[in-house]
Each structure stands twice: as structure tokens, then as C-alpha cells.
N, C-alpha and C. Protein backbone atom coordinates (compact mmCIF):
# COMPACT_ATOMS: atom_id res chain seq x y z
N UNK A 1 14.24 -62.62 138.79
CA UNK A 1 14.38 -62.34 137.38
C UNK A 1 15.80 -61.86 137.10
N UNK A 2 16.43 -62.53 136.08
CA UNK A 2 17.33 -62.15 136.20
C UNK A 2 17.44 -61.09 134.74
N UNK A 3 18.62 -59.96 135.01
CA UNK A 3 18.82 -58.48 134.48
C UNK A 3 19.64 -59.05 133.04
N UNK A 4 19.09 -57.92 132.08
CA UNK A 4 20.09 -58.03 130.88
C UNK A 4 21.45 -57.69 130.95
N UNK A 5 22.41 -58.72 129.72
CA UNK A 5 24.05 -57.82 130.41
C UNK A 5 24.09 -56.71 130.14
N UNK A 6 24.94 -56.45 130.30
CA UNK A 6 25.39 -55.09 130.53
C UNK A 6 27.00 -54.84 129.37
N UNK A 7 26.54 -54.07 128.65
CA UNK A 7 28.19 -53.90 127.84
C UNK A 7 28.68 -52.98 128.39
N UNK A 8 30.19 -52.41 128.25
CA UNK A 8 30.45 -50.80 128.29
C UNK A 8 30.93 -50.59 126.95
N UNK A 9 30.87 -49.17 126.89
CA UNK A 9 31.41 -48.71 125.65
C UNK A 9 32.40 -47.84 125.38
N UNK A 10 33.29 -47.89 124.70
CA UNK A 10 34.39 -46.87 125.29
C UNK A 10 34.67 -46.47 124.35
N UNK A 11 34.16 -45.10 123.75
CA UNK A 11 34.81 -44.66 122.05
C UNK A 11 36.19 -43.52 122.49
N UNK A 12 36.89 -43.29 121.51
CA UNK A 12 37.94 -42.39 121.87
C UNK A 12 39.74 -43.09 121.77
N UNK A 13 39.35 -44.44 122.07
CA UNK A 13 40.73 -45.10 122.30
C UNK A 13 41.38 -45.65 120.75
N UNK A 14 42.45 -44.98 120.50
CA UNK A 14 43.66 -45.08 119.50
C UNK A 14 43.46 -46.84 119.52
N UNK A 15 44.15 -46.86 117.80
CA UNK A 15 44.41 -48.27 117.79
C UNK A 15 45.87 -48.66 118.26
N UNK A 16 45.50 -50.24 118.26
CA UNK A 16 46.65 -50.69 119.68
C UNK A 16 46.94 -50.46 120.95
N UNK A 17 45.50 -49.19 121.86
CA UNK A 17 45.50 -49.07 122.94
C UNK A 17 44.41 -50.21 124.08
N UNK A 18 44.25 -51.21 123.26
CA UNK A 18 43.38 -52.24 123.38
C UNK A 18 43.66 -52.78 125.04
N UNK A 19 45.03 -52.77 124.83
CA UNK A 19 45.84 -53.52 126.17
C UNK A 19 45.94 -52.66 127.52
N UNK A 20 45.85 -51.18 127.50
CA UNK A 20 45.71 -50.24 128.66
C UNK A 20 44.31 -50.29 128.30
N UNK A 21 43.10 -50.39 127.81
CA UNK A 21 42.04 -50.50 128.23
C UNK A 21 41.52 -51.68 128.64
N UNK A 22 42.26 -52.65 128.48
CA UNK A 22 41.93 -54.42 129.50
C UNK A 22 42.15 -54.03 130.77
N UNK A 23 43.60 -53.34 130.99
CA UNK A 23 44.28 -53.45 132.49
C UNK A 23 43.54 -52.15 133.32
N UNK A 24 42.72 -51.28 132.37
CA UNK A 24 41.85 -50.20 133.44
C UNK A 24 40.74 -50.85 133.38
N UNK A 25 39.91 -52.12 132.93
CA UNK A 25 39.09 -52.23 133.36
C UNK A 25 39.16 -53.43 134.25
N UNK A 26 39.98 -54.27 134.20
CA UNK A 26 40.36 -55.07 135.06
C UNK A 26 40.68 -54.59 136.53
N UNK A 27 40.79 -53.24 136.52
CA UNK A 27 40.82 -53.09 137.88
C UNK A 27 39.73 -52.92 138.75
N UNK A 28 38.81 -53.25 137.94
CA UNK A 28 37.25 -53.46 138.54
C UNK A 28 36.68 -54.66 138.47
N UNK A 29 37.20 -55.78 138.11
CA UNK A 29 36.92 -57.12 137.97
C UNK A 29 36.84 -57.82 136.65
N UNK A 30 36.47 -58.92 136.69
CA UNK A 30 37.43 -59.30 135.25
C UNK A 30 36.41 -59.37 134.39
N UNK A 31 37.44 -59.13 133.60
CA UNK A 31 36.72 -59.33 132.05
C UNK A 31 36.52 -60.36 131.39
N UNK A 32 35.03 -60.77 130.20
CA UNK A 32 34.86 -62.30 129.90
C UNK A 32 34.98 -61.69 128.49
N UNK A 33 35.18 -60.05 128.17
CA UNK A 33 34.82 -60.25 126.62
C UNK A 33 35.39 -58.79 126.13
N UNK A 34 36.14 -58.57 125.77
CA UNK A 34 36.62 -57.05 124.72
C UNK A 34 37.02 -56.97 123.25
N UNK A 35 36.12 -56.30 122.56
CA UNK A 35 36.13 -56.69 120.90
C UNK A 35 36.01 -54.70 120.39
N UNK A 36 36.87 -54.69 119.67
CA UNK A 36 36.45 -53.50 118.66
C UNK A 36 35.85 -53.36 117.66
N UNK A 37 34.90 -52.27 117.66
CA UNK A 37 33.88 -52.36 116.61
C UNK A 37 34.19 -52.10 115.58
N UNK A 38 33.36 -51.95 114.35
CA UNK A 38 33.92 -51.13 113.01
C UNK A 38 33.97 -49.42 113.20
N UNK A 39 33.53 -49.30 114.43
CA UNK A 39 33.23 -47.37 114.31
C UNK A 39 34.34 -46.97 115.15
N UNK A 40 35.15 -48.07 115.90
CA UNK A 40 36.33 -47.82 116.64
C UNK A 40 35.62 -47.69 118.05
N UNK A 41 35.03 -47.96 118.45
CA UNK A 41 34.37 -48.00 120.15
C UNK A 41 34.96 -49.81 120.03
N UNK A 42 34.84 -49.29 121.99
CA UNK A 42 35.69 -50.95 122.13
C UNK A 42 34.23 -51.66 123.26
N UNK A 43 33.58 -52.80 123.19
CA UNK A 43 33.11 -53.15 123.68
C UNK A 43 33.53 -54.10 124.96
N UNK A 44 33.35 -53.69 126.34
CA UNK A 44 34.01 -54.85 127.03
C UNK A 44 32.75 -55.26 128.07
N UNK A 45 32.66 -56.63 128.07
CA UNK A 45 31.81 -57.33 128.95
C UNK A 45 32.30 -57.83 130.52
N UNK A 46 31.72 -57.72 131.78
CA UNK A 46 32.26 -58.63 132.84
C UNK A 46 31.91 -59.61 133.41
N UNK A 47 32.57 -60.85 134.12
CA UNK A 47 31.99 -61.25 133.94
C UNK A 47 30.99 -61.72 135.29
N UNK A 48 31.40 -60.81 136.07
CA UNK A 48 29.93 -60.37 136.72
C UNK A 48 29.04 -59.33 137.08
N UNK A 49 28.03 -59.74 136.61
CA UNK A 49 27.07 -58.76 136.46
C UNK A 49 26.98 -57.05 137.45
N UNK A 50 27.78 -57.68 138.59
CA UNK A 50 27.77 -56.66 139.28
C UNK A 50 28.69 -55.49 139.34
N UNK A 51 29.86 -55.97 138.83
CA UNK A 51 30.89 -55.00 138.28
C UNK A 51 30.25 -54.28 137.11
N UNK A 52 29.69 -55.07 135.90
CA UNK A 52 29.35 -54.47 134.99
C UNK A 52 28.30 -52.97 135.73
N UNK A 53 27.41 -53.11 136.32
CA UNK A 53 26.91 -52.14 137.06
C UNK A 53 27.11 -51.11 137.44
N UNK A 54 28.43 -51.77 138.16
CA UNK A 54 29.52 -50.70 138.64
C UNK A 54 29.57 -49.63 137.24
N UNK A 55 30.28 -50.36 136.65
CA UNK A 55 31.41 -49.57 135.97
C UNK A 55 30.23 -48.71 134.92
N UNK A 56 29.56 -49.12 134.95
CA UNK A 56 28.17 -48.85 133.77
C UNK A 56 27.48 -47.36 134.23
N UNK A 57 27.57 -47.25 135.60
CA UNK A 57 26.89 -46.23 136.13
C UNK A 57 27.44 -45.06 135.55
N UNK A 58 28.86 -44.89 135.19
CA UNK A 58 29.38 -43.60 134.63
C UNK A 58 29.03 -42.99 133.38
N UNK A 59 28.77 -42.07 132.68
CA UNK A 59 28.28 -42.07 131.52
C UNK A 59 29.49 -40.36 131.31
N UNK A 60 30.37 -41.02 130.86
CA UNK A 60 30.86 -39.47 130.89
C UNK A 60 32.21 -39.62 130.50
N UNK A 61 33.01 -38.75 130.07
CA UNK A 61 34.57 -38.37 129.75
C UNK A 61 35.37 -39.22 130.78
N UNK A 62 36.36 -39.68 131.03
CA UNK A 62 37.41 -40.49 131.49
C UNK A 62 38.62 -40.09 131.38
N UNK A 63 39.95 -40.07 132.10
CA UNK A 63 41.57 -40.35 131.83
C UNK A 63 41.53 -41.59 132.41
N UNK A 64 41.75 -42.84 130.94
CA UNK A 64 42.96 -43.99 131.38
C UNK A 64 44.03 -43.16 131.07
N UNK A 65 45.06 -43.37 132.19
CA UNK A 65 46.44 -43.51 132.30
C UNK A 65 47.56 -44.23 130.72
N UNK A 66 48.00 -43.69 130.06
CA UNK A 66 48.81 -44.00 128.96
C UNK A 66 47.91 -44.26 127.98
N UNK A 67 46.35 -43.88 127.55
CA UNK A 67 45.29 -43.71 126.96
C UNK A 67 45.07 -42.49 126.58
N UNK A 68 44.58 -41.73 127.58
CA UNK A 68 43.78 -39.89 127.55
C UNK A 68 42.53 -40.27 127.99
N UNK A 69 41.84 -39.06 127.20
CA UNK A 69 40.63 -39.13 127.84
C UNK A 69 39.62 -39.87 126.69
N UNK A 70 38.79 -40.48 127.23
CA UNK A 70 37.61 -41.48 126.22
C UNK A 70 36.15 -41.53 127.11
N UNK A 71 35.48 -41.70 126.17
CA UNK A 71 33.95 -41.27 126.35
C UNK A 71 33.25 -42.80 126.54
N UNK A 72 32.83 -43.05 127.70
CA UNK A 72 32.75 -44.11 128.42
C UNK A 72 30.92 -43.58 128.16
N UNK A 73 30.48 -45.15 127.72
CA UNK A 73 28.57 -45.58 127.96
C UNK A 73 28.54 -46.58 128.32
N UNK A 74 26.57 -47.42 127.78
CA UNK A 74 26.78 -48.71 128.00
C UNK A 74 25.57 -48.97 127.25
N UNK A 75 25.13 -50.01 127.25
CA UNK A 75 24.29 -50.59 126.05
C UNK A 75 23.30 -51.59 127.40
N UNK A 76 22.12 -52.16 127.60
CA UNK A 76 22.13 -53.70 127.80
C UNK A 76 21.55 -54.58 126.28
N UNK A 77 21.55 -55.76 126.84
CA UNK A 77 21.50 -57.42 125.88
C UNK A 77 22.47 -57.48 124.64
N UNK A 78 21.87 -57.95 124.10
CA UNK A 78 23.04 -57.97 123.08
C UNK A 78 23.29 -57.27 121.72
């Protein structure tokens, strides 16, 4: 059976910091999808399921590097 995706959610990040939050999550495998919402959380998808996992497990405060700190969740389906 296969598992619902997996989003992350990342509220906290300034506009135009779109591009240091590609390259911190890319360092966990790649990305198929990053869109900002209307409430300013940034949605990013991977595009395998198992990274998403990864990165999904955290539910908590963060420092990206040339970002600060942002409040990292996750959602599944769509």
C-alpha cells in the first residue's frame, strides 16, 4: 500500500527568502515542488517519499543559515 505524500511546512520565512529555503532543503534530497501560501508558510514537496519522511519527522523551531529561525511541520495528501 502505498503512503500519502508528505508536505513540509515552513512558516516564519521573510519574503524573497524562498531561495535559502530550496538550498536547505535540498540538502536532504531533491525537491519536485515549493510554492508559498497566502498565510506566508512555504510548502515544499520531495520527490521521494523517503526524504519527505525524513525531513517530516521534525516538528519544531529550526536555524536555516541566512534565514533565522522558522517553525518547521507537515501535512499528508493533498
Amino acid at each position: 500500500m502505498l503512503s500519502k505524500k508528505k508536505t513540509l511546512v515552513i512558516g516564519g520565512v521573510g519574503l524573497w527568502q524562498e531561495v535559502g529555503v530550496q538550498k536547505w532543503c535540498e540538502a536532504f534530497g531533491e525537491v519536485s515542488g515549493m510554492r508559498r501560501m497566502s498565510n506566508g508558510d512555504i510548502h515544499v514537496t520531495f520527490k521521494k517519499a523517503k526524504v519527505a519522511d525524513t525531513v517530516c519527522r521534525v516538528q519544531a523551531r529550526v536555524f536555516i543559515e541566512d534565514i533565522g529561525s522558522v517553525q518547521l511541520s507537515w501535512f499528508e495528501g493533498k
